[in-house]
Protein backbone atom coordinates (compact mmCIF):
# COMPACT_ATOMS: atom_id res chain seq x y z
CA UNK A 1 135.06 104.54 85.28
CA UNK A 2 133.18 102.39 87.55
CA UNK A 3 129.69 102.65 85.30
CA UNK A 4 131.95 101.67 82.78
CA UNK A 5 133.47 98.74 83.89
CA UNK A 6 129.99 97.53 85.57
CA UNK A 7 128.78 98.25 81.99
CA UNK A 8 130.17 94.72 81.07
CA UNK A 9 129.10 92.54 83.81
CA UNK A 10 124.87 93.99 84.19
CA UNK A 11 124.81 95.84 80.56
CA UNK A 12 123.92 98.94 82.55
CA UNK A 13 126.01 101.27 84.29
CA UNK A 14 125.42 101.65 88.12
CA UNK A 15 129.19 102.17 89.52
CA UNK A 16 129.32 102.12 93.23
CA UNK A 17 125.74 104.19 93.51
CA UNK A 18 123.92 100.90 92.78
CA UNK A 19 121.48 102.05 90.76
CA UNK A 20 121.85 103.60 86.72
CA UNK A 21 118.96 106.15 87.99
CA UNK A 22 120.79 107.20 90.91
CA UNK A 23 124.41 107.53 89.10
CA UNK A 24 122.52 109.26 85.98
CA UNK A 25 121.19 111.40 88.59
CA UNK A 26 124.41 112.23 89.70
CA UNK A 27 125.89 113.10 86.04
CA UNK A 28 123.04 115.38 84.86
CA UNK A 29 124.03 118.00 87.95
CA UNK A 30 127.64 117.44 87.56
CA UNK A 31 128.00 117.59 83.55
CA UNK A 32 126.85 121.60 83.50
CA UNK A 33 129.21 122.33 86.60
CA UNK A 34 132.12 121.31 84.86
CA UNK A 35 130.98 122.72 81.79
CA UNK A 36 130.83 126.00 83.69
CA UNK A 37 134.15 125.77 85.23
CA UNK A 38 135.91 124.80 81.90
CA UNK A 39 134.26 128.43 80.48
CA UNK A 40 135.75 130.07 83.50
CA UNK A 41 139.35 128.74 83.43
CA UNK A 42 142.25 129.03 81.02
CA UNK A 43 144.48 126.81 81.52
CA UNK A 44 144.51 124.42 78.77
CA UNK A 45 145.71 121.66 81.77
CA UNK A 46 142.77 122.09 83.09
CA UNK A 47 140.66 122.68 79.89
CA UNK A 48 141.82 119.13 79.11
CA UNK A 49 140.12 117.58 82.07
CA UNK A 50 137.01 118.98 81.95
CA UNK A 51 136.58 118.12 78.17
CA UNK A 52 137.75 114.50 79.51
CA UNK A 53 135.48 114.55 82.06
CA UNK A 54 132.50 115.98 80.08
CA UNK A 55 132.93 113.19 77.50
CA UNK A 56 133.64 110.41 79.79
CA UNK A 57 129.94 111.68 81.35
CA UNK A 58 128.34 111.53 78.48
CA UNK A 59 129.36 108.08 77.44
CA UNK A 60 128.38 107.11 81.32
CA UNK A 61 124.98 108.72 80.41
CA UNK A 62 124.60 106.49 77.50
CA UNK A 63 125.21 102.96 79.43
CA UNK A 64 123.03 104.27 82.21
CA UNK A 65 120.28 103.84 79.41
CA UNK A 66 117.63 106.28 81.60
CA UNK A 67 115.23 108.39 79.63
CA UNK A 68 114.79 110.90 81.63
CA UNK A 69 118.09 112.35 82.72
CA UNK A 70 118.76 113.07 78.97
CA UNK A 71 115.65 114.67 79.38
CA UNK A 72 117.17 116.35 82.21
CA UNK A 73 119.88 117.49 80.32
CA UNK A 74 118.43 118.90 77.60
CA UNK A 75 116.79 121.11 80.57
CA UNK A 76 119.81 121.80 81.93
CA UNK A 77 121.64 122.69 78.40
CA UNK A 78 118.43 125.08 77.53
CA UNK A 79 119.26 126.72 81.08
CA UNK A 80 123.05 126.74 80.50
CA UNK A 81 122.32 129.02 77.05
CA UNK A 82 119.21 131.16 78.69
CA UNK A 83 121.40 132.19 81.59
CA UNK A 84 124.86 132.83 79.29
CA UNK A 85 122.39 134.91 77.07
CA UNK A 86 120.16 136.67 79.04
CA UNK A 87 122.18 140.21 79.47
CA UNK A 88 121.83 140.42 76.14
CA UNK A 89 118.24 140.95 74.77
CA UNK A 90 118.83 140.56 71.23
CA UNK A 91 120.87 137.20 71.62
CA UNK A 92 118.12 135.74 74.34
CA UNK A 93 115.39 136.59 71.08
CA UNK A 94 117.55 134.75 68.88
CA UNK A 95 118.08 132.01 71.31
CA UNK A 96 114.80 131.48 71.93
CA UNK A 97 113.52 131.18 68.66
CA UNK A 98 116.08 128.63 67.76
CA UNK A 99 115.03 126.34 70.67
CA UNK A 100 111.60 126.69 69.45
CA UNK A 101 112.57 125.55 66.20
CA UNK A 102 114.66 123.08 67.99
CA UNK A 103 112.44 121.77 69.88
CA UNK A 104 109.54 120.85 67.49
CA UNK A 105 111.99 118.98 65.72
CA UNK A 106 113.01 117.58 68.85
CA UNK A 107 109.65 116.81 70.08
CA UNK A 108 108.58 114.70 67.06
CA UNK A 109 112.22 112.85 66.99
CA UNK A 110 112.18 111.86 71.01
CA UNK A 111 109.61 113.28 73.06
CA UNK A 112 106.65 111.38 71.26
CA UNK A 113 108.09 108.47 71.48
CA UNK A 114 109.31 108.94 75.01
CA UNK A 115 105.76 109.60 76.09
CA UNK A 116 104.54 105.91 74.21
CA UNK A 117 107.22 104.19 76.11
CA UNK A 118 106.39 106.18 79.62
CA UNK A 119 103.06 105.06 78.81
CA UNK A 120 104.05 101.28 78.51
CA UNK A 121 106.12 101.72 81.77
CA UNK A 122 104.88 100.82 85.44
CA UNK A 123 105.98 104.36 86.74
CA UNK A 124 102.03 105.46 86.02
CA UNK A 125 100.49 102.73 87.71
CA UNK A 126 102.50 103.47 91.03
CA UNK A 127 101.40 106.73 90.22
CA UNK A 128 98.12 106.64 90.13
CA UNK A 129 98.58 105.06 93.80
CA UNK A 130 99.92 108.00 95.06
CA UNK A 131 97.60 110.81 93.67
CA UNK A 132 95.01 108.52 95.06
CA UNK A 133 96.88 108.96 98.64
CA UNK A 134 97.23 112.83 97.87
CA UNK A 135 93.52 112.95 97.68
CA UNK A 136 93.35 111.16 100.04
CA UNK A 137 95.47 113.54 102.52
CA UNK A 138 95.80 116.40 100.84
CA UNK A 139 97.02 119.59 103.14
CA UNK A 140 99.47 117.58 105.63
CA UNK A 141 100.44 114.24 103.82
CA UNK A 142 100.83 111.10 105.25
CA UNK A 143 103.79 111.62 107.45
CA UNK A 144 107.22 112.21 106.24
CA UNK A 145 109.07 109.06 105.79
CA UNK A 146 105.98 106.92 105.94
CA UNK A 147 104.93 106.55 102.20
CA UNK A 148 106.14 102.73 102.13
CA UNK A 149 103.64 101.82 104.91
CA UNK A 150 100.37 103.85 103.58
CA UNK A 151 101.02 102.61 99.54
CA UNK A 152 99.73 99.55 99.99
CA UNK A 153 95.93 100.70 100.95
CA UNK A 154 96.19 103.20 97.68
CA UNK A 155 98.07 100.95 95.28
CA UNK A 156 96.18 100.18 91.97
CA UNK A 157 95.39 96.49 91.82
CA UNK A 158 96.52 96.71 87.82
CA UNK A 159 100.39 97.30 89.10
CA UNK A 160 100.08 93.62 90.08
CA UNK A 161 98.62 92.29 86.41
CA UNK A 162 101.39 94.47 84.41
CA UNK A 163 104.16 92.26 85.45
CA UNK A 164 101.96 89.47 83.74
CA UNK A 165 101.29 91.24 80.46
CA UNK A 166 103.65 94.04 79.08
CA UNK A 167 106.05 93.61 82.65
CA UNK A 168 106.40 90.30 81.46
CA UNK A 169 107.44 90.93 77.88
CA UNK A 170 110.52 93.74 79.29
CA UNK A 171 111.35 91.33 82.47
CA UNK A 172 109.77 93.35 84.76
CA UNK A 173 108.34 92.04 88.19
CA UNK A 174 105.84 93.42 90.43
CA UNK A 175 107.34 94.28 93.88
CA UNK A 176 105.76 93.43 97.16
CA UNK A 177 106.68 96.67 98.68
CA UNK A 178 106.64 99.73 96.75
CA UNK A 179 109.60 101.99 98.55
CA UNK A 180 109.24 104.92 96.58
CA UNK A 181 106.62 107.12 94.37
CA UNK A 182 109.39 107.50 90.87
CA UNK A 183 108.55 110.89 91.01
CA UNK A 184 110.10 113.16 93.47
CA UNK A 185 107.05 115.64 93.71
CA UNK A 186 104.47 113.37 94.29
CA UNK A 187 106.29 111.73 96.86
CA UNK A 188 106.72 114.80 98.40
CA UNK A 189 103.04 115.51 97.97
CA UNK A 190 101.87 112.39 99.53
CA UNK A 191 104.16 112.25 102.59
CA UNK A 192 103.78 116.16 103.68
CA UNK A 193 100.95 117.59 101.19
CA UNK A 194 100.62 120.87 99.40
CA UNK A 195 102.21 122.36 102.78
CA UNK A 196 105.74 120.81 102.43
CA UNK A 197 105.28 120.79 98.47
CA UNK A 198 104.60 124.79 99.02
CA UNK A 199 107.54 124.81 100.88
CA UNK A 200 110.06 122.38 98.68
CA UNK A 201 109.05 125.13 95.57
CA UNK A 202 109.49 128.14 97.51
CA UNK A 203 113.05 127.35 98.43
CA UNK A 204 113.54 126.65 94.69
CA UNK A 205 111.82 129.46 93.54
CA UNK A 206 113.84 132.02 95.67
CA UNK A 207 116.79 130.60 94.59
CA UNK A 208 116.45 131.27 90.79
CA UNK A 209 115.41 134.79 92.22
CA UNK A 210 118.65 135.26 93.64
CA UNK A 211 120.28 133.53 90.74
CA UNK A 212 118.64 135.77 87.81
CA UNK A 213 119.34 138.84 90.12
CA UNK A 214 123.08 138.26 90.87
CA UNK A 215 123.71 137.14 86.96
CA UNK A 216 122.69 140.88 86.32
CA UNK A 217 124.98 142.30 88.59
CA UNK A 218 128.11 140.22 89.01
CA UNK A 219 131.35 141.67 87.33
CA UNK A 220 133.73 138.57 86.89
CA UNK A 221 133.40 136.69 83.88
CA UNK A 222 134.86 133.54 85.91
CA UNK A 223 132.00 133.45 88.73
CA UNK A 224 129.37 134.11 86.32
CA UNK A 225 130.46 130.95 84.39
CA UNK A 226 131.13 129.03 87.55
CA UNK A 227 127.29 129.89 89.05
CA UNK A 228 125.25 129.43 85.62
CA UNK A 229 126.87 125.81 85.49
CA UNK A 230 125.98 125.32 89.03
CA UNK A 231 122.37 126.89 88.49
CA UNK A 232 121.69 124.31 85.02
CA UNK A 233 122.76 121.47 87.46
CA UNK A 234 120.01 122.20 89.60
CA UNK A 235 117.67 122.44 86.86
CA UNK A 236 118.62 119.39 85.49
CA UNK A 237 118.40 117.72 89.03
CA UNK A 238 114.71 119.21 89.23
CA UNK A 239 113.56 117.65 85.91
CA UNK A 240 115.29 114.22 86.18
CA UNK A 241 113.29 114.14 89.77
CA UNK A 242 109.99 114.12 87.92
CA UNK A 243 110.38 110.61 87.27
CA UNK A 244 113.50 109.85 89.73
CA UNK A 245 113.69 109.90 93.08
CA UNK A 246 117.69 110.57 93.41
CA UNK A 247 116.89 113.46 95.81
CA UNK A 248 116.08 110.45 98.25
CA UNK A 249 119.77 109.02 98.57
CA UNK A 250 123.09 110.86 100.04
CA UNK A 251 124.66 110.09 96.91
CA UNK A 252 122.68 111.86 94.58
CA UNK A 253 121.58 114.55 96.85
CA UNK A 254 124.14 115.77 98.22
CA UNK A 255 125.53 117.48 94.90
CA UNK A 256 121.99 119.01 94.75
CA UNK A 257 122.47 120.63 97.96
CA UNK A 258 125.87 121.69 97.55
CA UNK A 259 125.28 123.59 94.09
CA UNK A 260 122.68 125.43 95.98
CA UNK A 261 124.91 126.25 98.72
CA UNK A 262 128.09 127.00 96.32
CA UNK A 263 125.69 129.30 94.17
CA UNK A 264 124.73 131.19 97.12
CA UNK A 265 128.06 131.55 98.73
CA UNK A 266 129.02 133.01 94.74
CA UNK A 267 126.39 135.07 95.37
CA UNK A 268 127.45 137.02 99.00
CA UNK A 269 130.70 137.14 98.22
CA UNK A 270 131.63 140.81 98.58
CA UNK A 271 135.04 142.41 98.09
CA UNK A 272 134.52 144.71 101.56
CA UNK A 273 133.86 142.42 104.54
CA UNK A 274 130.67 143.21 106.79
CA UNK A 275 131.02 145.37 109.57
CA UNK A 276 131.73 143.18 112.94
CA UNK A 277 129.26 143.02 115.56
CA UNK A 278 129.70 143.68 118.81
CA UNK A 279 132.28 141.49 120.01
CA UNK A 280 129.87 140.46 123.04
CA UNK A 281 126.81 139.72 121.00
CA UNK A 282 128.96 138.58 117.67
CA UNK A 283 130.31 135.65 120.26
CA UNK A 284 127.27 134.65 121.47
CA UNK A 285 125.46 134.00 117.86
CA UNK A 286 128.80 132.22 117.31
CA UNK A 287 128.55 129.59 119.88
CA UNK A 288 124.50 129.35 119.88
CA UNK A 289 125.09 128.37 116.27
CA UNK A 290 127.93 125.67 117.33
CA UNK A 291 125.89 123.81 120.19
CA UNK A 292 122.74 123.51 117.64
CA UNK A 293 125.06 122.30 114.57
CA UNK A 294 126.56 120.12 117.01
CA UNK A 295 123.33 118.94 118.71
CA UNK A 296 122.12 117.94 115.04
CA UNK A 297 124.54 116.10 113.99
CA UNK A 298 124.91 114.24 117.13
CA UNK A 299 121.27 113.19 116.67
CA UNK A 300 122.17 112.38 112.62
CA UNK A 301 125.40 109.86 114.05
CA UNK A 302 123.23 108.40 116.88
CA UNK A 303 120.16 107.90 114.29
CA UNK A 304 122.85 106.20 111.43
CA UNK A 305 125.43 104.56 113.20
CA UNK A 306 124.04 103.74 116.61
CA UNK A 307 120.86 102.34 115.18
CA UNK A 308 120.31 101.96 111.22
CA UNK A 309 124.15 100.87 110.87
CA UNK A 310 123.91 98.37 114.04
CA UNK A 311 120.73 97.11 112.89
CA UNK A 312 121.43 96.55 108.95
CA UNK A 313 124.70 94.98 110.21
CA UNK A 314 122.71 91.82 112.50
CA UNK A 315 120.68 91.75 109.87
CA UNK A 316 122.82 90.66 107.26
CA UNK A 317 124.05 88.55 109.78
CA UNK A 318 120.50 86.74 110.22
CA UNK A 319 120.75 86.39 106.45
CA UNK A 320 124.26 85.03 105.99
CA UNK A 321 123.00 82.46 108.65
CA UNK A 322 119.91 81.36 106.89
CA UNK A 323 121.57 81.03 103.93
CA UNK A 324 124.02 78.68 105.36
CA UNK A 325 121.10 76.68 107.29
CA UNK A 326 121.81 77.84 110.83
CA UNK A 327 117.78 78.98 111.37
CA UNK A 328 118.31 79.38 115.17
CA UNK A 329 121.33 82.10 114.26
CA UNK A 330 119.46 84.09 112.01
CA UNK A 331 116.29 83.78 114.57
CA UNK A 332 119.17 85.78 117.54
CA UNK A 333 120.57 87.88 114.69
CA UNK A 334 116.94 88.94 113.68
CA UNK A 335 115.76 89.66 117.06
CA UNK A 336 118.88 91.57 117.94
CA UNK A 337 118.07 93.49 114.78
CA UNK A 338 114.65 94.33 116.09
CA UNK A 339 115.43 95.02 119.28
CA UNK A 340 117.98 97.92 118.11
CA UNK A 341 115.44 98.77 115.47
CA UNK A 342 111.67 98.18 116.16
CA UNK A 343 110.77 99.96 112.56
CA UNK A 344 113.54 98.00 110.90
CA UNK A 345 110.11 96.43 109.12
CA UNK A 346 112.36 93.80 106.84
CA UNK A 347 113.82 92.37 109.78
CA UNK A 348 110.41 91.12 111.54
CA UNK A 349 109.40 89.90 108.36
CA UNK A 350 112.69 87.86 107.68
CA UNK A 351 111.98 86.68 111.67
CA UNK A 352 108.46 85.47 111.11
CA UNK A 353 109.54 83.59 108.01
CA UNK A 354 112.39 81.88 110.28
CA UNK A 355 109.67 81.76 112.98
CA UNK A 356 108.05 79.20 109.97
CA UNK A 357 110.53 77.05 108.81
CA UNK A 358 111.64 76.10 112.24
CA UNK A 359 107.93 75.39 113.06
CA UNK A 360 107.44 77.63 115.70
CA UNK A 361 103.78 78.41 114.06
CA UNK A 362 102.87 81.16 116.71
CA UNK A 363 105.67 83.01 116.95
CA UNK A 364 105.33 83.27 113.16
CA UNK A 365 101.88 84.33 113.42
CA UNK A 366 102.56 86.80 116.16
CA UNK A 367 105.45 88.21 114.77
CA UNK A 368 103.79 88.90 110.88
CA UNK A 369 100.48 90.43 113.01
CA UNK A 370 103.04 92.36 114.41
CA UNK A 371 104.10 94.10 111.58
CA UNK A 372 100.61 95.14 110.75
CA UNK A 373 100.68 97.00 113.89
CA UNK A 374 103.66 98.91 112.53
CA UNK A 375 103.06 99.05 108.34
CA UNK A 376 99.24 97.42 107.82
CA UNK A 377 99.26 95.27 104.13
CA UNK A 378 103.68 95.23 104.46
CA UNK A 379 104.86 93.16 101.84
CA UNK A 380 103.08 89.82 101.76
CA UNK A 381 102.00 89.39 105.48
CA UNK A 382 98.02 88.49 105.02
CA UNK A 383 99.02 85.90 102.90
CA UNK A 384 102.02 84.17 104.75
CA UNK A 385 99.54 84.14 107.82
CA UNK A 386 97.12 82.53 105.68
CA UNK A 387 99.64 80.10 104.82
CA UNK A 388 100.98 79.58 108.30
CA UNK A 389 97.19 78.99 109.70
CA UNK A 390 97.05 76.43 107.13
CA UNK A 391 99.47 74.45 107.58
CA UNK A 392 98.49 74.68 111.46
CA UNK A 393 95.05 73.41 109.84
CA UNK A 394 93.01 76.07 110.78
CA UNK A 395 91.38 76.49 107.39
CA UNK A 396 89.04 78.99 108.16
CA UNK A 397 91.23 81.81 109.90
CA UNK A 398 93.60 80.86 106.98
CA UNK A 399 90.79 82.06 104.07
CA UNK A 400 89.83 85.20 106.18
CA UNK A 401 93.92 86.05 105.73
CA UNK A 402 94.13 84.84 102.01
CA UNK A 403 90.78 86.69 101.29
CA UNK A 404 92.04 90.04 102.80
CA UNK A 405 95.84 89.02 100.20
CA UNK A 406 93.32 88.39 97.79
CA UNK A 407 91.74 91.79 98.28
CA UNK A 408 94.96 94.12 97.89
CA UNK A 409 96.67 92.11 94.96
CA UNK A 410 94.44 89.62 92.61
CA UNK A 411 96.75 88.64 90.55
CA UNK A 412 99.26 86.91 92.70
CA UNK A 413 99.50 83.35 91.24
CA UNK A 414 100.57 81.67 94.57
CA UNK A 415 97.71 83.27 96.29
CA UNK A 416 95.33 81.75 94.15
CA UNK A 417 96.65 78.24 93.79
CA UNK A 418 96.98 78.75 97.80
CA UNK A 419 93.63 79.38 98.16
CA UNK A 420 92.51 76.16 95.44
CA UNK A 421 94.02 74.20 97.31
CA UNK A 422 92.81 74.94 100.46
CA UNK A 423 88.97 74.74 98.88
CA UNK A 424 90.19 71.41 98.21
CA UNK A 425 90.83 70.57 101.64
CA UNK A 426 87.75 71.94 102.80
CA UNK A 427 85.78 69.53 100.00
CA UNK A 428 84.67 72.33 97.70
CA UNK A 429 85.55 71.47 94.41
CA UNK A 430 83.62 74.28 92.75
CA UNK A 431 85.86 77.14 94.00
CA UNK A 432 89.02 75.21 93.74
CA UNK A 433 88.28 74.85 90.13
CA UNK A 434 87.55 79.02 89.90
CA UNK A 435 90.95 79.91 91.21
CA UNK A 436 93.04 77.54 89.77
CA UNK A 437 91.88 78.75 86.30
CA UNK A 438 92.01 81.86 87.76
CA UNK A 439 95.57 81.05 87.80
CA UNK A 440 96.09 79.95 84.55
CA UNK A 441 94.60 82.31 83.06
CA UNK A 442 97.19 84.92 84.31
CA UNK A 443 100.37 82.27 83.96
CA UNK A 444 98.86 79.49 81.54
CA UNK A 445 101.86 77.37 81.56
CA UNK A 446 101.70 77.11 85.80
CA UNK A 447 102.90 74.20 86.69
CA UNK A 448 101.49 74.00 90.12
CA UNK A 449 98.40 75.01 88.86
CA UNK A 450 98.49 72.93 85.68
CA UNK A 451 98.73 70.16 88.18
CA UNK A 452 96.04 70.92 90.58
CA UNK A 453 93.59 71.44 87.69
CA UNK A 454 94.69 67.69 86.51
CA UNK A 455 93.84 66.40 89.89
CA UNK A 456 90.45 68.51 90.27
CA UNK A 457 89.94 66.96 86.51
């Protein structure tokens, strides 16, 4: 109801995840669970709430305007009817051929022109990034959790120019810092390589073992309904995360997780209960298992609320302040961020920008070399230190900075009219010229550069 009523305000459906891809992500596991449990139940109570809820979904879907959880569904729907069928040989054959048939009617209705607009999207440029980084490191990854910090040296330069051409024309901007891969799998690829990719799919792949195996033997009409919903759910989680990266966030996740845990618990229930161990030795496993659960999420509360949630918190108080003027308050509020959070990366970068407009000119140029310490190329910091050594006047440690900006993103029309103008100041008219039209060529109705090129004129 949320997506719904956010619907009228952003004319796309977020509700309180945020993001349409993240609450899509949500719907396409959660629409075959219910559809499950309203198979396995009777009551027409209930019956009524799950058709509700299945419609209300659907319409949800539809404002969330992603591509690729109906994709996703589709998946899980083909799952839903494999599974329900699949006892039966002769209704599986019949099944199958009708989703052929289906599907080549489907595939020249939506999936051909699904692939044209994928095509026009900037999901492939971002991709090509992070093959390039799978290459690149190809057995261990990166480093789990550091895929923001090692884009930038892999990042195709052409990311940059489609926010100027076809980004442009769907009012899309290039980002500064790319968070995320869009695609689950190569994310996963990049950060931990084929080992922890090998490992993601083997988890997945004994699970549907389990499933297919348990769907053969369980008795009760009710849990077989109940753990073919929850199976399509994860389906359709695993093909919206081609181009999605929901598995990243809590609030997508989570369900993931659970169906996979709910399935399995389906799976070993058993009418008889196991024979006890030993009462000695049963005890024992008991409270080893205790002190590590509690030991981990210990470390999970100290890591979220001791840290992350302290830090985002004098953050946004370093923001409110600069927003309001008070530079010196956001300068303490940023600090006291950092301080609780050296990796909190947008905090330093918020400091050396206060660092700036206070003048303190070398605490702004320490603090931005700082961050290259931590993520190398974060954001725009070779280019704000250009600008900071400039207007220090030290011209020539300010192009070494713009050149190495220049270098990782070409296209950036501030760069360039940065670095005119300070070929200007240094008396050479001839390169001035060459990046200001540089400039206009990308943007041709610049003002700032339409301006410059008056006065080199």
């Amino acid at each position: 109801m949320i997506g719904i009523l956010d619907f009228r305000h952003r004319r796309v459906a977020s509700g309180s995840f945020g993001n349409p891809n993240l609450l899509s992500g949500y719907m396409v596991i959660a629409l075959p669970v219910i559809t499950g449990l309203l198979l396995a139940n009777v009551n027409k109570v209930r019956k009524f709430l799950y058709i509700t809820s299945i419609i209300t979904i659907l319409f949800v879907l539809y404002l969330c305007k992603s591509r690729g959880a109906w994709l996703a569904l589709a998946g899980g729907a083909l799952t839903f009817l494999i599974l329900l069928t699949m006892n039966n040989k002769r209704r599986l054959i019949m099944l199958v051929l009708s989703m052929l048939f289906a599907g080549t009617i489907i595939f020249s209705l939506f999936l051909v022109p699904l692939t044209e607009e994928l095509l026009l999207d900037v999901r492939p440029f971002i991709w090509r990034g992070t093959v390039k980084m799978i290459k690149a490191h190809p057995v261990i990854g990166v480093g789990y959790g550091t895929y923001l910090i090692n884009y930038p040296d892999y990042r195709s330069k052409e990311y940059f120019f489609y926010s100027h051409t076809l980004g442009k024309e769907r009012g899309w901007q290039a980002q500064d810092v790319t968070d995320h891969a869009h695609s689950e799998y190569l994310e996963i690829a990049s950060e931990t390589g084929l080992i922890g990719l090998t490992a993601f799919f083997s988890i997945i792949v004994i699970f549907f073992v389990l499933i297919i195996k348990a769907l053969k033997d369980v008795k009760g009409a009710k849990e077989r309904f109940i753990l073919i919903g929850l199976a399509s759910g994860v389906v359709s989680a695993l093909i919206d995360n081609t181009v999605n990266i929901s598995m990243r966030f809590v609030s997508s996740s989570i369900f993931f997780w659970f169906s996979m845990a709910a399935s399995l618990a389906i799976i070993s229930k058993s009418p008889s209960p196991p024979p006890s161990p030993a009462r000695g030795e049963g005890k024992t496993y008991i409270n080893a298992g205790l002190v590590i659960v509690i030991f981990l999420l210990g470390l999970i509360f100290y890591k979220t609320t001791c840290i992350d949630f302290r830090a985002s918190a004098y953050l946004m108080k370093g923001v409110k302040s600069r927003t309001s003027g008070e530079w010196q308050a956001a300068i303490n509020h940023y600090k006291k961020a950092v301080s609780i959070d050296p990796y909190l990366l947008t905090a330093h970068y918020r400091l050396a920008f206060a660092y700036n407009e206070v003048g303190d000119l070398d605490k702004a140029i320490e603090t931005y070399k700082g961050i290259g310490q931590i993520a190398p190329h974060y954001a725009k910091t070779e280019a704000n230190i250009g600008k900071v050594y400039m207007k220090k006047g030290m011209l020539n440690e300010a192009l070494l900075y713009f050149e190495k900006a220049e270098n990782l993103n070409p296209y950036d029309i501030d760069l360039l009219c940065n670095i005119g103008s300070l070929y200007m100041r240094l008396g050479d008219l001839s390169n001035a010229k060459c990046y200001v039209r540089r400039a206009l060529t990308i943007e041709p109705g610049n003002e700032y550069a339409s301006s410059v090129m008056k006065e080199l004129k």
